[in-house]
PDB file of N, CA and C in Angstrom:
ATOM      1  N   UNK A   1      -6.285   8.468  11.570  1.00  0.00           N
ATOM      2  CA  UNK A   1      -5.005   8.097  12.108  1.00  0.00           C
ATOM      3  C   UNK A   1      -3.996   9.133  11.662  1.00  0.00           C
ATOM      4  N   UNK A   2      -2.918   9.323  12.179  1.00  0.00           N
ATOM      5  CA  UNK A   2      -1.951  10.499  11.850  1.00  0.00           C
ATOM      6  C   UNK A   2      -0.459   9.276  11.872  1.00  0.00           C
ATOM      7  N   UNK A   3       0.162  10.187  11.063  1.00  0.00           N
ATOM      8  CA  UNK A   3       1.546   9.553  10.808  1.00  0.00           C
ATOM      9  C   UNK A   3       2.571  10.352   9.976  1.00  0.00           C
ATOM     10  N   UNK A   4       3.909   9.772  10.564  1.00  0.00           N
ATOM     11  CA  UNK A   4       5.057  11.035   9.962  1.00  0.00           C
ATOM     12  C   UNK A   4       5.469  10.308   9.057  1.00  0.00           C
ATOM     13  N   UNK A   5       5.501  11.545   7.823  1.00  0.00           N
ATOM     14  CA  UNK A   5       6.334  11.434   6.663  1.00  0.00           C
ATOM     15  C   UNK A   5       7.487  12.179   6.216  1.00  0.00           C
ATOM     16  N   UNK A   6       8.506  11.879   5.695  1.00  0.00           N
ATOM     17  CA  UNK A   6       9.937  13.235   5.374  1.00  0.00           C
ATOM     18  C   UNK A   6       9.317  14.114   4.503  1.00  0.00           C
ATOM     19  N   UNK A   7       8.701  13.535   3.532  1.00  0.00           N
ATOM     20  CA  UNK A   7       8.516  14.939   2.201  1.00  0.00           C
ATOM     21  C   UNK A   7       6.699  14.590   1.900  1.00  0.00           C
ATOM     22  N   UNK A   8       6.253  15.416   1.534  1.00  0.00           N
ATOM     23  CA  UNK A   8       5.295  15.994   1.067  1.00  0.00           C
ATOM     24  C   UNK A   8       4.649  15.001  -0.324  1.00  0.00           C
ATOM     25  N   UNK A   9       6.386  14.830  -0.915  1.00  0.00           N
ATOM     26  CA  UNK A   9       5.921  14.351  -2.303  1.00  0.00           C
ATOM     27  C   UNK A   9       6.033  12.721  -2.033  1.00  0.00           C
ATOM     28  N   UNK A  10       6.876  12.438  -1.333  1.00  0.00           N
ATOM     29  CA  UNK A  10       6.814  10.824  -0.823  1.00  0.00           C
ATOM     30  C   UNK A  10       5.158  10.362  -0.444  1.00  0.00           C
ATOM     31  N   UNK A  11       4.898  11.205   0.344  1.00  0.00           N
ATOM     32  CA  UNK A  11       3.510  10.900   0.680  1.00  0.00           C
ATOM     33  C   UNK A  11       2.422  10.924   0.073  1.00  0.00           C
ATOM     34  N   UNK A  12       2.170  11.905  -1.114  1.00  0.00           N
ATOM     35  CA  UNK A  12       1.612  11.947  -2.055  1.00  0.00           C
ATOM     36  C   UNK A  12       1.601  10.897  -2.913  1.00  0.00           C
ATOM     37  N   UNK A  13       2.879  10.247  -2.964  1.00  0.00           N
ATOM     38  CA  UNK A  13       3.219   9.685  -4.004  1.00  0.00           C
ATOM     39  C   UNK A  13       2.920   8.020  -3.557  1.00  0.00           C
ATOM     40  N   UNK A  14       2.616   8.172  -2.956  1.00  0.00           N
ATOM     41  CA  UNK A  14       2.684   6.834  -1.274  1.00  0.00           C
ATOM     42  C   UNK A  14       1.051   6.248  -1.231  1.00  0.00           C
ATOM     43  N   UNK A  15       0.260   7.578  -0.580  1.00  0.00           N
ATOM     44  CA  UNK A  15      -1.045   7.261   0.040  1.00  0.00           C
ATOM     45  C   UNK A  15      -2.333   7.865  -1.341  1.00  0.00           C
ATOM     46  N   UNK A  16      -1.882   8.617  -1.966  1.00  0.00           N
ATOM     47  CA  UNK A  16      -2.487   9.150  -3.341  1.00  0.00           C
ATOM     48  C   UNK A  16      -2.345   8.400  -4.157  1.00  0.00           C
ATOM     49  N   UNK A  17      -1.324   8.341  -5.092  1.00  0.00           N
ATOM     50  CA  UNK A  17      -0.996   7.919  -6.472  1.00  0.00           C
ATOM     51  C   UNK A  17      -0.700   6.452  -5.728  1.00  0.00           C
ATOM     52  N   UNK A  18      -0.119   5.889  -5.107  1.00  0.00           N
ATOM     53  CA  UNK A  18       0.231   4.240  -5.007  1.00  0.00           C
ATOM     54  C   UNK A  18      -1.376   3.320  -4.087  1.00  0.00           C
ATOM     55  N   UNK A  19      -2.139   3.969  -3.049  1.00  0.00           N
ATOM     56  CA  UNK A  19      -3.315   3.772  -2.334  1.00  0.00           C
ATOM     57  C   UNK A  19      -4.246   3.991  -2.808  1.00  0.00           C
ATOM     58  N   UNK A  20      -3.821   5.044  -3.302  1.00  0.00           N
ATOM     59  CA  UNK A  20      -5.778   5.917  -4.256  1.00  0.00           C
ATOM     60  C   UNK A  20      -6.495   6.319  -2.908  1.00  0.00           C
ATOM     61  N   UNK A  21      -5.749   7.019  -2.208  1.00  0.00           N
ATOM     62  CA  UNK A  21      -6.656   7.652  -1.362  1.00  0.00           C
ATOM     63  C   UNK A  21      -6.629   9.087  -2.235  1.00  0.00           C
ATOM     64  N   UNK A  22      -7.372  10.024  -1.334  1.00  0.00           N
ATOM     65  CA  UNK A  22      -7.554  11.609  -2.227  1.00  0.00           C
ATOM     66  C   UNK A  22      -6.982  12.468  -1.136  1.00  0.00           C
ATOM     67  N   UNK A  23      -6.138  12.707  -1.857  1.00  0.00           N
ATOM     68  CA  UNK A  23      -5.529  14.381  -0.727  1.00  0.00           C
ATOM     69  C   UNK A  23      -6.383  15.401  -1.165  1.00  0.00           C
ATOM     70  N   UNK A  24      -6.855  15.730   0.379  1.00  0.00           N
ATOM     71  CA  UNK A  24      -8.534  16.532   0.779  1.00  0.00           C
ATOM     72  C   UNK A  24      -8.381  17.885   1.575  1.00  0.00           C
ATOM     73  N   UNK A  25      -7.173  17.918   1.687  1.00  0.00           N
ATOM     74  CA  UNK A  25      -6.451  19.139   1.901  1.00  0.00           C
ATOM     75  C   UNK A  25      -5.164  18.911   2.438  1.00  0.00           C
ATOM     76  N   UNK A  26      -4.333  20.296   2.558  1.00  0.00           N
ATOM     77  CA  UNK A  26      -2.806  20.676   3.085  1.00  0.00           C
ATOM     78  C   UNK A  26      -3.529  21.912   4.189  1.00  0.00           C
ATOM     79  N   UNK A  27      -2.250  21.779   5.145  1.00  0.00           N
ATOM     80  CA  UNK A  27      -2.549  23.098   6.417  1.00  0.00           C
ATOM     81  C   UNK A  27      -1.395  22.832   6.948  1.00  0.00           C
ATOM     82  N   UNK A  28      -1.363  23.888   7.558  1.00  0.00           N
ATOM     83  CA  UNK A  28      -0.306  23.980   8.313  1.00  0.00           C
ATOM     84  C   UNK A  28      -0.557  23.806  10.061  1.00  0.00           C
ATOM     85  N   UNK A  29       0.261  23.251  10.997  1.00  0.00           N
ATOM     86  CA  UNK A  29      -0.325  22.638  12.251  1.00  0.00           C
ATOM     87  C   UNK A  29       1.023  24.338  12.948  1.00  0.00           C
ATOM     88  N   UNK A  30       0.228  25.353  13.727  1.00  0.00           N
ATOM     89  CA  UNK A  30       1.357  26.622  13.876  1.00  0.00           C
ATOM     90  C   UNK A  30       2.441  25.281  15.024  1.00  0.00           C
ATOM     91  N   UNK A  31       3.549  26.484  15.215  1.00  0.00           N
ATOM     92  CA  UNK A  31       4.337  26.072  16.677  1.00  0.00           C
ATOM     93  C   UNK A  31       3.786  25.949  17.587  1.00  0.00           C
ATOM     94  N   UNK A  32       2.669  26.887  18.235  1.00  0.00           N
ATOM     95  CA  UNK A  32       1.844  26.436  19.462  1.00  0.00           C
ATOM     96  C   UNK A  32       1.455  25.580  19.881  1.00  0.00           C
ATOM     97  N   UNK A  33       0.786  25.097  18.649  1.00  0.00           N
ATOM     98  CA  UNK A  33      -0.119  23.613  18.767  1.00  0.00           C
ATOM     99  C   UNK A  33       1.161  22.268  18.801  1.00  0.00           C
ATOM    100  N   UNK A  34       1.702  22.702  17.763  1.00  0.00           N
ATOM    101  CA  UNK A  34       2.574  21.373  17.667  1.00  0.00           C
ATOM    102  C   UNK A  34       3.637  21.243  18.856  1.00  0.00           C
ATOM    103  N   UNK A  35       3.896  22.127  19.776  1.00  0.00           N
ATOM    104  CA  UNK A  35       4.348  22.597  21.012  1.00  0.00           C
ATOM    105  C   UNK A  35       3.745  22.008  22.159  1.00  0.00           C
ATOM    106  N   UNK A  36       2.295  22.151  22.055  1.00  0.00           N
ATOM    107  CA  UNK A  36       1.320  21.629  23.147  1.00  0.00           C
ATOM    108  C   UNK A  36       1.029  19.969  23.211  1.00  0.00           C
ATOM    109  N   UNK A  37       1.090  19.588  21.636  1.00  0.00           N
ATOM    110  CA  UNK A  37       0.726  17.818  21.083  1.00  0.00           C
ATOM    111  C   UNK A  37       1.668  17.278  21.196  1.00  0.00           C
ATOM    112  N   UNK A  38       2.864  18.006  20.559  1.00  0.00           N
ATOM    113  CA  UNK A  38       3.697  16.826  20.154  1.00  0.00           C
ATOM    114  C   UNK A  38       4.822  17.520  20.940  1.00  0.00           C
ATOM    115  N   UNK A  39       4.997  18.384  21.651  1.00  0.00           N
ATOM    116  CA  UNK A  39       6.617  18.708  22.144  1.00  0.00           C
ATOM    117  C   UNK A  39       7.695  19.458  21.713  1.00  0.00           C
ATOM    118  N   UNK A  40       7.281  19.935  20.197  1.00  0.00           N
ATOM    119  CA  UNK A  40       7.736  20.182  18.742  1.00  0.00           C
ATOM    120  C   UNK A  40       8.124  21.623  18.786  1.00  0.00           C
ATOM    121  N   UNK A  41       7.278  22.816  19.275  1.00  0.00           N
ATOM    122  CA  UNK A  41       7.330  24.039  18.816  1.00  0.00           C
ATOM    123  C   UNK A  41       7.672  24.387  17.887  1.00  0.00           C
ATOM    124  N   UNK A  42       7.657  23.578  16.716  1.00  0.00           N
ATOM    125  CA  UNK A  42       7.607  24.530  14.961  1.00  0.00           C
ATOM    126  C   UNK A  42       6.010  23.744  14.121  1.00  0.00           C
ATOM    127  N   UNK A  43       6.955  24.842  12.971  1.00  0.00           N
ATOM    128  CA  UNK A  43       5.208  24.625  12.236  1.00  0.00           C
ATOM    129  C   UNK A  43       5.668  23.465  11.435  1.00  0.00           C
ATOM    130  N   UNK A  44       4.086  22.463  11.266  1.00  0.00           N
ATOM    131  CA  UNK A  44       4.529  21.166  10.631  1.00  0.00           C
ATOM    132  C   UNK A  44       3.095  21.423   9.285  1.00  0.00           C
ATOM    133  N   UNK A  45       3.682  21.331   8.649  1.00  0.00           N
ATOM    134  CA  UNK A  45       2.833  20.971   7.484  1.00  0.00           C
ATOM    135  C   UNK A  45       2.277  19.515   7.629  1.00  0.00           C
ATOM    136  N   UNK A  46       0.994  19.704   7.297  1.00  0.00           N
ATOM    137  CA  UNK A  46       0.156  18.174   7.485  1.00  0.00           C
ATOM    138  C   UNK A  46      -0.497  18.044   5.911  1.00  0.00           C
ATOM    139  N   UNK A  47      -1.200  16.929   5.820  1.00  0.00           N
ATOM    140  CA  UNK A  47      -1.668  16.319   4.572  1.00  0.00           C
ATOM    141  C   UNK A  47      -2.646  16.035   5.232  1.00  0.00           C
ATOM    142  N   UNK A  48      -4.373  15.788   4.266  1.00  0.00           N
ATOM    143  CA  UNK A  48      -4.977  14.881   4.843  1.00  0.00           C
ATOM    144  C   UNK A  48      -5.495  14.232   3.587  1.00  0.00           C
ATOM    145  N   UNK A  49      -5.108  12.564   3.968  1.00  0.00           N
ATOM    146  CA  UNK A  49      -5.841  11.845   2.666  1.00  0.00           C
ATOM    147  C   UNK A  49      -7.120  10.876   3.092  1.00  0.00           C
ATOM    148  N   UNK A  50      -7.990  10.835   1.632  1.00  0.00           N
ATOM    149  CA  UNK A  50      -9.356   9.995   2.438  1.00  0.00           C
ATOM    150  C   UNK A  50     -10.055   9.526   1.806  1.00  0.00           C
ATOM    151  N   UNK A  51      -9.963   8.209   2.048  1.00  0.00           N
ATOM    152  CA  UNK A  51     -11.355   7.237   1.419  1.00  0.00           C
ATOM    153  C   UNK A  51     -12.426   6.432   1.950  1.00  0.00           C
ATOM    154  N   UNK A  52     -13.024   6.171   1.339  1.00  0.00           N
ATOM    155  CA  UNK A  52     -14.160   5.095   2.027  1.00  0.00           C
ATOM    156  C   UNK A  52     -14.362   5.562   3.719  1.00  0.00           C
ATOM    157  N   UNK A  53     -14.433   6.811   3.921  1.00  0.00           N
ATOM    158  CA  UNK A  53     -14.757   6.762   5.144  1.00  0.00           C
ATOM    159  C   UNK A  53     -13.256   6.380   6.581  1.00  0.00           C
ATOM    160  N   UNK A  54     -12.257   6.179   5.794  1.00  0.00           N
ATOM    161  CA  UNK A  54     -10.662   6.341   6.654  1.00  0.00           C
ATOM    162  C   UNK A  54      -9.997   7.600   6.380  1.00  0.00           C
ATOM    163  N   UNK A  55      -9.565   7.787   7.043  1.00  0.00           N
ATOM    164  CA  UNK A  55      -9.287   9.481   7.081  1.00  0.00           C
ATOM    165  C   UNK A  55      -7.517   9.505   7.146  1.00  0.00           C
ATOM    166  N   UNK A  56      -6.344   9.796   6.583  1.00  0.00           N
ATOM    167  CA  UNK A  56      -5.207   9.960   6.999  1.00  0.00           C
ATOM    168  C   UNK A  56      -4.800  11.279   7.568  1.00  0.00           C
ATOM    169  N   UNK A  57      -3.880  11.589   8.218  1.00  0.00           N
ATOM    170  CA  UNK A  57      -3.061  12.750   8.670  1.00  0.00           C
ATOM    171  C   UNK A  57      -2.138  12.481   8.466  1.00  0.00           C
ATOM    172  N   UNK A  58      -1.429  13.062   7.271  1.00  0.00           N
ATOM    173  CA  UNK A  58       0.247  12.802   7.409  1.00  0.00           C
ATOM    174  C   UNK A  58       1.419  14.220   7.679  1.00  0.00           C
ATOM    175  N   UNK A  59       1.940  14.056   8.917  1.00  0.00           N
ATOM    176  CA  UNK A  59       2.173  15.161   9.391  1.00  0.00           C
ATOM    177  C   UNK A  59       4.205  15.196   9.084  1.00  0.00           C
ATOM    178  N   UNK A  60       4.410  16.429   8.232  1.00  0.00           N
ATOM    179  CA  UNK A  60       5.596  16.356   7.735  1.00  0.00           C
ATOM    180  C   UNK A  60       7.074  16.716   8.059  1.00  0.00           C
ATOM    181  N   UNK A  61       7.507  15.608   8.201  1.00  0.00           N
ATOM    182  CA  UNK A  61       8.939  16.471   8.884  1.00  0.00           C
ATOM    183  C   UNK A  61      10.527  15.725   8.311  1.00  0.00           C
ATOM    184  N   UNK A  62      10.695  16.310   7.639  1.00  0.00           N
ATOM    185  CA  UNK A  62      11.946  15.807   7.032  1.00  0.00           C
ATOM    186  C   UNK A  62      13.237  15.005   8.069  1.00  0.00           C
ATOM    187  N   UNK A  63      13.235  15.599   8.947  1.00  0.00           N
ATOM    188  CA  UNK A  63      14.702  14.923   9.525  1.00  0.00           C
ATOM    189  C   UNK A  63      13.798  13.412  10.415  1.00  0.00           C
ATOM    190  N   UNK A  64      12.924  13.232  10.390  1.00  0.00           N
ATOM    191  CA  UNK A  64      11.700  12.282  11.049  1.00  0.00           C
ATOM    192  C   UNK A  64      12.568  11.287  10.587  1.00  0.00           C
ATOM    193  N   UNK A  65      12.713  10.059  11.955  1.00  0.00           N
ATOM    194  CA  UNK A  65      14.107   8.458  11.828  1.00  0.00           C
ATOM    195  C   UNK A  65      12.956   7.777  12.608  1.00  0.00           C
ATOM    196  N   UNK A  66      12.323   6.725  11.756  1.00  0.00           N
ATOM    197  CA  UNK A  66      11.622   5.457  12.148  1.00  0.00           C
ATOM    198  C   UNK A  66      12.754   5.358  13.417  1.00  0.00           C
ATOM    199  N   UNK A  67      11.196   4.854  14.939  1.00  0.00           N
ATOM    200  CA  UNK A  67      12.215   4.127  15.583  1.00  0.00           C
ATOM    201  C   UNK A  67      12.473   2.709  15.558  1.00  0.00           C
ATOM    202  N   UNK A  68      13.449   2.223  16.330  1.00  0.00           N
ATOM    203  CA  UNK A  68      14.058   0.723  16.073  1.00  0.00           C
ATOM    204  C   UNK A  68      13.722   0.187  17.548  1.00  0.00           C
ATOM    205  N   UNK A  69      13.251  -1.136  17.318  1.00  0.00           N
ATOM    206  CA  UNK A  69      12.923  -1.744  16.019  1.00  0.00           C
ATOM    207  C   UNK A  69      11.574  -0.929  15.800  1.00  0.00           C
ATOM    208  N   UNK A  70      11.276  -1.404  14.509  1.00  0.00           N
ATOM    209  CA  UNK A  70       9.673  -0.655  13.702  1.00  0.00           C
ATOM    210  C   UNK A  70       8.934  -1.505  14.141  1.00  0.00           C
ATOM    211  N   UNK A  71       8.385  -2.010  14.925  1.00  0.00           N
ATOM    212  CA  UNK A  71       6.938  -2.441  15.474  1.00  0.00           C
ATOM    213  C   UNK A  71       6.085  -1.964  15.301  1.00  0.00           C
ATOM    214  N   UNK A  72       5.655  -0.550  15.660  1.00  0.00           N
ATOM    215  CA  UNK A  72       4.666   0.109  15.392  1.00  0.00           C
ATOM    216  C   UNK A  72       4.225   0.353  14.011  1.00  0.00           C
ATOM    217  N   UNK A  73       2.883  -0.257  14.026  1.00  0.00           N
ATOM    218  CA  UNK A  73       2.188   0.074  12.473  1.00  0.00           C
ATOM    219  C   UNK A  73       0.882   0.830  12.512  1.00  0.00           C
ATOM    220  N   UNK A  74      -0.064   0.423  11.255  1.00  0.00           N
ATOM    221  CA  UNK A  74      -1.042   1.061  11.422  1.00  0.00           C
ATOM    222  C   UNK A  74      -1.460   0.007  10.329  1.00  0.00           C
ATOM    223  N   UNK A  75      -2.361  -0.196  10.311  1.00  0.00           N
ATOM    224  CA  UNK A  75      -3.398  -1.297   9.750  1.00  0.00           C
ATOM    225  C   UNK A  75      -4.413  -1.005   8.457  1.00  0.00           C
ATOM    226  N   UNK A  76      -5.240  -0.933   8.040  1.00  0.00           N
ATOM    227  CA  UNK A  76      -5.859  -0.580   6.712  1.00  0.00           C
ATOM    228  C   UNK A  76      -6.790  -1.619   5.975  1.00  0.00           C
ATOM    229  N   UNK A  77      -7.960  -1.380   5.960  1.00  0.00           N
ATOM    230  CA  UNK A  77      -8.718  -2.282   4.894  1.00  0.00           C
ATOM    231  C   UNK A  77      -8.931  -2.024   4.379  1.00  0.00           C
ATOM    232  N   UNK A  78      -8.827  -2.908   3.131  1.00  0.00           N
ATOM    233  CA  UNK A  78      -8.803  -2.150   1.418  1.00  0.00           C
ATOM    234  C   UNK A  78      -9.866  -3.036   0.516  1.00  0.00           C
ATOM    235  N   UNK A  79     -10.743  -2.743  -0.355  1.00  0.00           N
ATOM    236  CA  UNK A  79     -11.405  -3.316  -0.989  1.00  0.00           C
ATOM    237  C   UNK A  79     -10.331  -4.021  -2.063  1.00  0.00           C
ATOM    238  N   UNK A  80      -9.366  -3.934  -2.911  1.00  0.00           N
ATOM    239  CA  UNK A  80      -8.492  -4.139  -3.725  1.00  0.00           C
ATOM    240  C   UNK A  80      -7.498  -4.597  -3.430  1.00  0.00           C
ATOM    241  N   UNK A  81      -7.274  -5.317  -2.163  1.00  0.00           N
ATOM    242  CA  UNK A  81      -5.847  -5.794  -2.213  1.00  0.00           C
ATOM    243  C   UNK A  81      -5.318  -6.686  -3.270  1.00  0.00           C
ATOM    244  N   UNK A  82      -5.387  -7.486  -3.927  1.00  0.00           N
ATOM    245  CA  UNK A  82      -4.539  -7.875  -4.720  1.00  0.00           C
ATOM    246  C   UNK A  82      -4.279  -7.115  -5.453  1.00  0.00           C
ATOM    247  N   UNK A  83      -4.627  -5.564  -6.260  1.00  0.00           N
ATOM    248  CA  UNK A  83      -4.613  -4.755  -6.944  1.00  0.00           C
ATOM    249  C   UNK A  83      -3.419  -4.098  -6.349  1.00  0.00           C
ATOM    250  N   UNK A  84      -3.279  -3.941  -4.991  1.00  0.00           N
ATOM    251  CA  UNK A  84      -2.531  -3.143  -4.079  1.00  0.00           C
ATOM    252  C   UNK A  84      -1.558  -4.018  -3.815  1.00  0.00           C
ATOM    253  N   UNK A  85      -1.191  -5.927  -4.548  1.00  0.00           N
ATOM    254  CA  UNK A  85       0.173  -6.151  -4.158  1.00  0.00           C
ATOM    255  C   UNK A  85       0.853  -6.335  -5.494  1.00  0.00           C
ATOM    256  N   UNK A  86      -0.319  -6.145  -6.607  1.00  0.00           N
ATOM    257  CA  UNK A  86       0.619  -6.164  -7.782  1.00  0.00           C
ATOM    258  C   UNK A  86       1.213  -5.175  -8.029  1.00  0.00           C
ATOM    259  N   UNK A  87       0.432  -3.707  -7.426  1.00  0.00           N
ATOM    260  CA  UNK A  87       0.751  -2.570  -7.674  1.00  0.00           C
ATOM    261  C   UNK A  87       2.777  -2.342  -6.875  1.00  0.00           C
ATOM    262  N   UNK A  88       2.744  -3.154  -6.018  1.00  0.00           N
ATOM    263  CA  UNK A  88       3.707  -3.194  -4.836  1.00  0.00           C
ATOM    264  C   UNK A  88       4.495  -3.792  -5.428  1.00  0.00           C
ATOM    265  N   UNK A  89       4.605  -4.957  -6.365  1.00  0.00           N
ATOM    266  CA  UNK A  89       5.664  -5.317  -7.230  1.00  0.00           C
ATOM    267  C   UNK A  89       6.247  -4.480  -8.178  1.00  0.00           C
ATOM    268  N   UNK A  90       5.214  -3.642  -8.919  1.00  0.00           N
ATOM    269  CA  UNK A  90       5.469  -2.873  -9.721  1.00  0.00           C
ATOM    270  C   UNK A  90       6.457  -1.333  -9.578  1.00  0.00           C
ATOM    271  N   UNK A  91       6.411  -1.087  -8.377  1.00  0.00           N
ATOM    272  CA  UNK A  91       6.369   0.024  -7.883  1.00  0.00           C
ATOM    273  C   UNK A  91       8.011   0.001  -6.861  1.00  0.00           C
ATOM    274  N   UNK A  92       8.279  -1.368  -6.806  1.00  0.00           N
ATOM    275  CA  UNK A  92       9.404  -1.385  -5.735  1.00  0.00           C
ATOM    276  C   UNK A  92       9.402  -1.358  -4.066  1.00  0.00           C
ATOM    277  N   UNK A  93       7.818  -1.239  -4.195  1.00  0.00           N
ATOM    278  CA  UNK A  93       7.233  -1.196  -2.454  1.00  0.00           C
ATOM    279  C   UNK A  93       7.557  -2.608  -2.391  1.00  0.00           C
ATOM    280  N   UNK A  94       7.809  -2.828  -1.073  1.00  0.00           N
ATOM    281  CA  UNK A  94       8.136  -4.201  -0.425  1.00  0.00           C
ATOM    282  C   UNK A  94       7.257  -4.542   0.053  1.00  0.00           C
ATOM    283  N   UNK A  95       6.612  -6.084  -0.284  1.00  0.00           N
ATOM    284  CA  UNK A  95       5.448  -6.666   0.627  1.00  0.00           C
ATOM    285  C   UNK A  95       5.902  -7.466   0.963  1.00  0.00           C
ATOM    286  N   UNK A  96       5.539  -7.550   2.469  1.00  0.00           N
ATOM    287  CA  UNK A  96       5.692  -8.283   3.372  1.00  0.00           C
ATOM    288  C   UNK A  96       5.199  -9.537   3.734  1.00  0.00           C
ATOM    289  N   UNK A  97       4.770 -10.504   3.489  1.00  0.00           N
ATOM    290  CA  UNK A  97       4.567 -11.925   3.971  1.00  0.00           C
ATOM    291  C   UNK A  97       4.780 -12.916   4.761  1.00  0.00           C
ATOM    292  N   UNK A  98       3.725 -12.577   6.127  1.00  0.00           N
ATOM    293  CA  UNK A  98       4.415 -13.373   7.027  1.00  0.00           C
ATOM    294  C   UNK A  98       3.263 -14.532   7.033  1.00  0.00           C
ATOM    295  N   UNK A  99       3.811 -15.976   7.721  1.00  0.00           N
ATOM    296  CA  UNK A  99       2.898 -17.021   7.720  1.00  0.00           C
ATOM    297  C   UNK A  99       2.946 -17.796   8.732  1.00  0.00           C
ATOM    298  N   UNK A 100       1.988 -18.320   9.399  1.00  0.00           N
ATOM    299  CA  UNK A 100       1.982 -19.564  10.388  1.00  0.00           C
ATOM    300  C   UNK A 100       0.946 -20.377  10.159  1.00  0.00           C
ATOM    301  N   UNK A 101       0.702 -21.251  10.629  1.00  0.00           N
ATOM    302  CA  UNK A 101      -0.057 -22.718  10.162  1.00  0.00           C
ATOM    303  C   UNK A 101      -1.647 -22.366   9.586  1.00  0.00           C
ATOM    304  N   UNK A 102      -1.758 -21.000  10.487  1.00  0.00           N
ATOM    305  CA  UNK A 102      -3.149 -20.723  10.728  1.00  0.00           C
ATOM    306  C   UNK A 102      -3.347 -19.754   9.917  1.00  0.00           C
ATOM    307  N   UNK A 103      -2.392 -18.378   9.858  1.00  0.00           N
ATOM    308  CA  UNK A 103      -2.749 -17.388   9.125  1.00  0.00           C
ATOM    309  C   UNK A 103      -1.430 -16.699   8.626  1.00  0.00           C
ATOM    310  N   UNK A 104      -2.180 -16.246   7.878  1.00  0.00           N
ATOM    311  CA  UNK A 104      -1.120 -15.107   6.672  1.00  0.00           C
ATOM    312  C   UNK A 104      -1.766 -14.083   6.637  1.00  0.00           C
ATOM    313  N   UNK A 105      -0.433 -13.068   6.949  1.00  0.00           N
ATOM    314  CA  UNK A 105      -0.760 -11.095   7.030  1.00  0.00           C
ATOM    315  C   UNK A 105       0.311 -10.661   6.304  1.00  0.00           C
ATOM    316  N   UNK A 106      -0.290  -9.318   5.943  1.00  0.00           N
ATOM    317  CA  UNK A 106       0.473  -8.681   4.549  1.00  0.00           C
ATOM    318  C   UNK A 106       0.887  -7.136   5.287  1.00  0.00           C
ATOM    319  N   UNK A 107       2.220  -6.777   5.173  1.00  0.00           N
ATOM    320  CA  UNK A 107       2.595  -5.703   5.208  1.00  0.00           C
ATOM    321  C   UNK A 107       3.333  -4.872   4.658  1.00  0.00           C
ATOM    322  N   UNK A 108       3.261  -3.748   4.156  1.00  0.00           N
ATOM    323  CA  UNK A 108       4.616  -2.656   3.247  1.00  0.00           C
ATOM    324  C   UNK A 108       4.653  -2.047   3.634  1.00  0.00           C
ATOM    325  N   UNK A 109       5.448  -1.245   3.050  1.00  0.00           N
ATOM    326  CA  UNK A 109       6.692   0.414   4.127  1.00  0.00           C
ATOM    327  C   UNK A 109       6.139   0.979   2.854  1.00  0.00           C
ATOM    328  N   UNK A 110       5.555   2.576   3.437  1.00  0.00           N
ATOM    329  CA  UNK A 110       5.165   3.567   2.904  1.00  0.00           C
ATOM    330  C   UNK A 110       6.639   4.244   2.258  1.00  0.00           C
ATOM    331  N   UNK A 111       6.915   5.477   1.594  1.00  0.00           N
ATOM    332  CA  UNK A 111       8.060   5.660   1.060  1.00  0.00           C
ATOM    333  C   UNK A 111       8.978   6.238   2.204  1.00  0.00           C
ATOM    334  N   UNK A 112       8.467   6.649   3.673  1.00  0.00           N
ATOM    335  CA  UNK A 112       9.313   6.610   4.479  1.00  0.00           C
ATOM    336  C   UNK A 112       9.854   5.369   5.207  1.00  0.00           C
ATOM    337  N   UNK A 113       8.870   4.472   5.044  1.00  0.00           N
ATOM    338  CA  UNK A 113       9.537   3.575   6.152  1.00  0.00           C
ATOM    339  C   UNK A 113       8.750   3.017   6.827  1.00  0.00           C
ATOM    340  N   UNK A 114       7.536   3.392   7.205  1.00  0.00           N
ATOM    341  CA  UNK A 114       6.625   3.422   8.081  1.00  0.00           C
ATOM    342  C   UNK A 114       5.759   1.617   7.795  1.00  0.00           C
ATOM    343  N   UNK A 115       5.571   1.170   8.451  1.00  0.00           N
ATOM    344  CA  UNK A 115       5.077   0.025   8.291  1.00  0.00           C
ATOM    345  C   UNK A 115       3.588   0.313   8.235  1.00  0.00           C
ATOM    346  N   UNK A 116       2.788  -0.891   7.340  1.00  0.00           N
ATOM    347  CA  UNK A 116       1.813  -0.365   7.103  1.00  0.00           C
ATOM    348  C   UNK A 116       0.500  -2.250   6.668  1.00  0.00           C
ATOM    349  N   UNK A 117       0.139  -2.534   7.595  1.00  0.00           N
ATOM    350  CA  UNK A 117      -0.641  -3.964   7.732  1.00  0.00           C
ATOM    351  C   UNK A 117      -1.530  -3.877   6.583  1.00  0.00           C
ATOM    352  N   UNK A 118      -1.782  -4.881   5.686  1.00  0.00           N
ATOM    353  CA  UNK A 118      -3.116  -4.415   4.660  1.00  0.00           C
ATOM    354  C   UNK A 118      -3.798  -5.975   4.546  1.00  0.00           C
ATOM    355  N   UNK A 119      -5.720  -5.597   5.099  1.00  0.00           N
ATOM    356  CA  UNK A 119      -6.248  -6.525   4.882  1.00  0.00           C
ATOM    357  C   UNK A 119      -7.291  -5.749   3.951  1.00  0.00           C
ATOM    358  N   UNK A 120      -7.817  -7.100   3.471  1.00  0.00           N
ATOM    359  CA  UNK A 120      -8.598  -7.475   2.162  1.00  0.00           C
ATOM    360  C   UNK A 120     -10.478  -6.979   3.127  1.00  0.00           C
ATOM    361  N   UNK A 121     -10.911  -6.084   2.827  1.00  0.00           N
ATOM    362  CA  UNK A 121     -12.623  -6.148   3.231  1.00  0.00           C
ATOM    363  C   UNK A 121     -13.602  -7.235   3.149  1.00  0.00           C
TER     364      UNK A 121
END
């Protein structure tokens, strides 16, 4: 999955050190490409983080404004979630808790903003 982040170190600090995924490399995406994909014509520095077989792209761009409303997420199964909502108390990440008769889903904002669904494996 690919997704925009403002800084480099947010994301690191986000999908590495707060997820425990492994940043598995940095590259750079030239103007051409990001010209042809995304509309962009400059160079975007990307991230890629990865575990268990999920792969991230976090592609970097500082002036990057969540749109409104934030609907759009991206989802995630984690062997550790409760590990991953104490960690979320600790940390100032916001978890999300929504509920209806039937079910309860968990969501937090990465350090940009980005909404982010987390179920239990």
């Amino acid at each position: 999955m690919g997704i925009t982040n403002k800084s480099e170190e947010d994301a690191v600090r986000f999908y590495r050190d707060f997820l425990g995924f492994e940043l598995t490399r940095k590259s750079v995406i030239p103007a051409e490409l990001t010209g042809q994909i995304f509309s962009l014509g400059r160079d975007i520095n990307m991230l890629v983080f990865e575990k268990a077989g999920t792969k991230i792209e976090v592609f970097i761009s500082p002036e990057y404004t969540l749109p409104s409303p934030a609907i759009n997420h991206v989802g995630l199964l984690l062997d550790n979630f409760q590990e991953i909502a104490e960690k979320a108390l600790q940390a100032g990440v916001k978890l999300i808790v929504g509920r209806t008769r039937d079910k309860t889903v968990y969501f937090i904002n990465d350090f940009t903003g980005n909404l982010i669904e987390i179920k239990q494996k």
